[in-house]
Protein backbone atom coordinates (compact mmCIF):
# COMPACT_ATOMS: atom_id res chain seq x y z
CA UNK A 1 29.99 -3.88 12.43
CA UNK A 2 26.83 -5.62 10.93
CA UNK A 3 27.23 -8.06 8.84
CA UNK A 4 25.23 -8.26 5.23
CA UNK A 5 22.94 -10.56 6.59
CA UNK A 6 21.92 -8.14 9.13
CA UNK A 7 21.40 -5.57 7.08
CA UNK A 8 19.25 -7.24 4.47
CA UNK A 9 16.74 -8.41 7.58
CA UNK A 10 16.94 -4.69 8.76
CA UNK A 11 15.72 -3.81 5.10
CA UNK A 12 13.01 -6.70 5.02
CA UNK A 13 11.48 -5.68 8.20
CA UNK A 14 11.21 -2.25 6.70
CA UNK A 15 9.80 -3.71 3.27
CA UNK A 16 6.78 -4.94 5.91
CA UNK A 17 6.29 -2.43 7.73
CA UNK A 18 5.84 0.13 4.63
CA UNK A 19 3.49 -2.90 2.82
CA UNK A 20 1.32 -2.98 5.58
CA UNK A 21 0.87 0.71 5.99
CA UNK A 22 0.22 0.41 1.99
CA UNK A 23 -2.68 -1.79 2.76
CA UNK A 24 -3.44 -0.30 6.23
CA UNK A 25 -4.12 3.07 4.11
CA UNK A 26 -5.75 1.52 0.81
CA UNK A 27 -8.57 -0.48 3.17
CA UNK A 28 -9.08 3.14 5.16
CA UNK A 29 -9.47 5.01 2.01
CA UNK A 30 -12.18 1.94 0.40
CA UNK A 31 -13.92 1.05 3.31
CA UNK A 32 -17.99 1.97 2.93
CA UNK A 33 -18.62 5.64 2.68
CA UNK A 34 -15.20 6.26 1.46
CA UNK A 35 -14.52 8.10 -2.00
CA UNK A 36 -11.65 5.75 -2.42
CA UNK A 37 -8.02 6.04 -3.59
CA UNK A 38 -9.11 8.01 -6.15
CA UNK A 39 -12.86 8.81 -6.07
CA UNK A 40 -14.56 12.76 -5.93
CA UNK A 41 -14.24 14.59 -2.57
CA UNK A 42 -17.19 16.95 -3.95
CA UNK A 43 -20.45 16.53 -5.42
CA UNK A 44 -21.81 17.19 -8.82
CA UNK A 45 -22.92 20.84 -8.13
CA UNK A 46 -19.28 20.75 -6.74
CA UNK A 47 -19.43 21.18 -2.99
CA UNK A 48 -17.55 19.09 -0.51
CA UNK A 49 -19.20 15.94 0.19
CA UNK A 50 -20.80 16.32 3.88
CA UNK A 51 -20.06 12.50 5.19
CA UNK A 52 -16.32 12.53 4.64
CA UNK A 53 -13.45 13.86 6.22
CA UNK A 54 -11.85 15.17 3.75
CA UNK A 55 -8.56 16.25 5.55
CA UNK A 56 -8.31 12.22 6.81
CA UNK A 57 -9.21 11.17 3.07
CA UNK A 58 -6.54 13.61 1.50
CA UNK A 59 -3.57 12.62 4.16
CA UNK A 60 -4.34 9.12 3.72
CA UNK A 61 -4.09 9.76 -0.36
CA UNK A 62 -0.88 11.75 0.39
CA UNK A 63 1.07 8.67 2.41
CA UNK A 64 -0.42 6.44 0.62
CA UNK A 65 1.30 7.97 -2.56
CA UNK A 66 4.42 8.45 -0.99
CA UNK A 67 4.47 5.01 0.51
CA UNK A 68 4.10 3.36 -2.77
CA UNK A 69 7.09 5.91 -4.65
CA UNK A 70 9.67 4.72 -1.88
CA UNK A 71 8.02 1.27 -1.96
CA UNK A 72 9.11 1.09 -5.90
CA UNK A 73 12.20 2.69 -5.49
């Protein structure tokens, strides 16, 4: 049986590992070239931007969102 002490250290390392995906995702999605967490994946006459990849940009958004609900909750 594990003791609470256990458990709580089984829940920390999990706390870690989700914060560093958090900022593993955040610098991918704000490094140079990137539209950001929340930037425009199209241009102003509204096509896709041609030096992103948009599916990478959009999964990352996706996790990253999901990360950060469980993260608060």
């Amino acid at each position: 049986m594990k003791g609470t002490r256990d458990y709580l250290l089984e829940l920390d390392k999990k706390r870690l590992e989700m914060e560093k995906e958090i900022f593993d995702l955040t610098d991918f999605l704000t490094a140079d070239g990137m539209p950001g967490v929340s930037g425009s994946l199209i241009d102003r006459e509204g096509f896709p931007l041609p030096n992103i990849d948009h599916m990478a940009v959009r999964t990352a958004r996706n996790k990253l969102i999901c990360n950060t609900c469980l993260y608060l909750y």
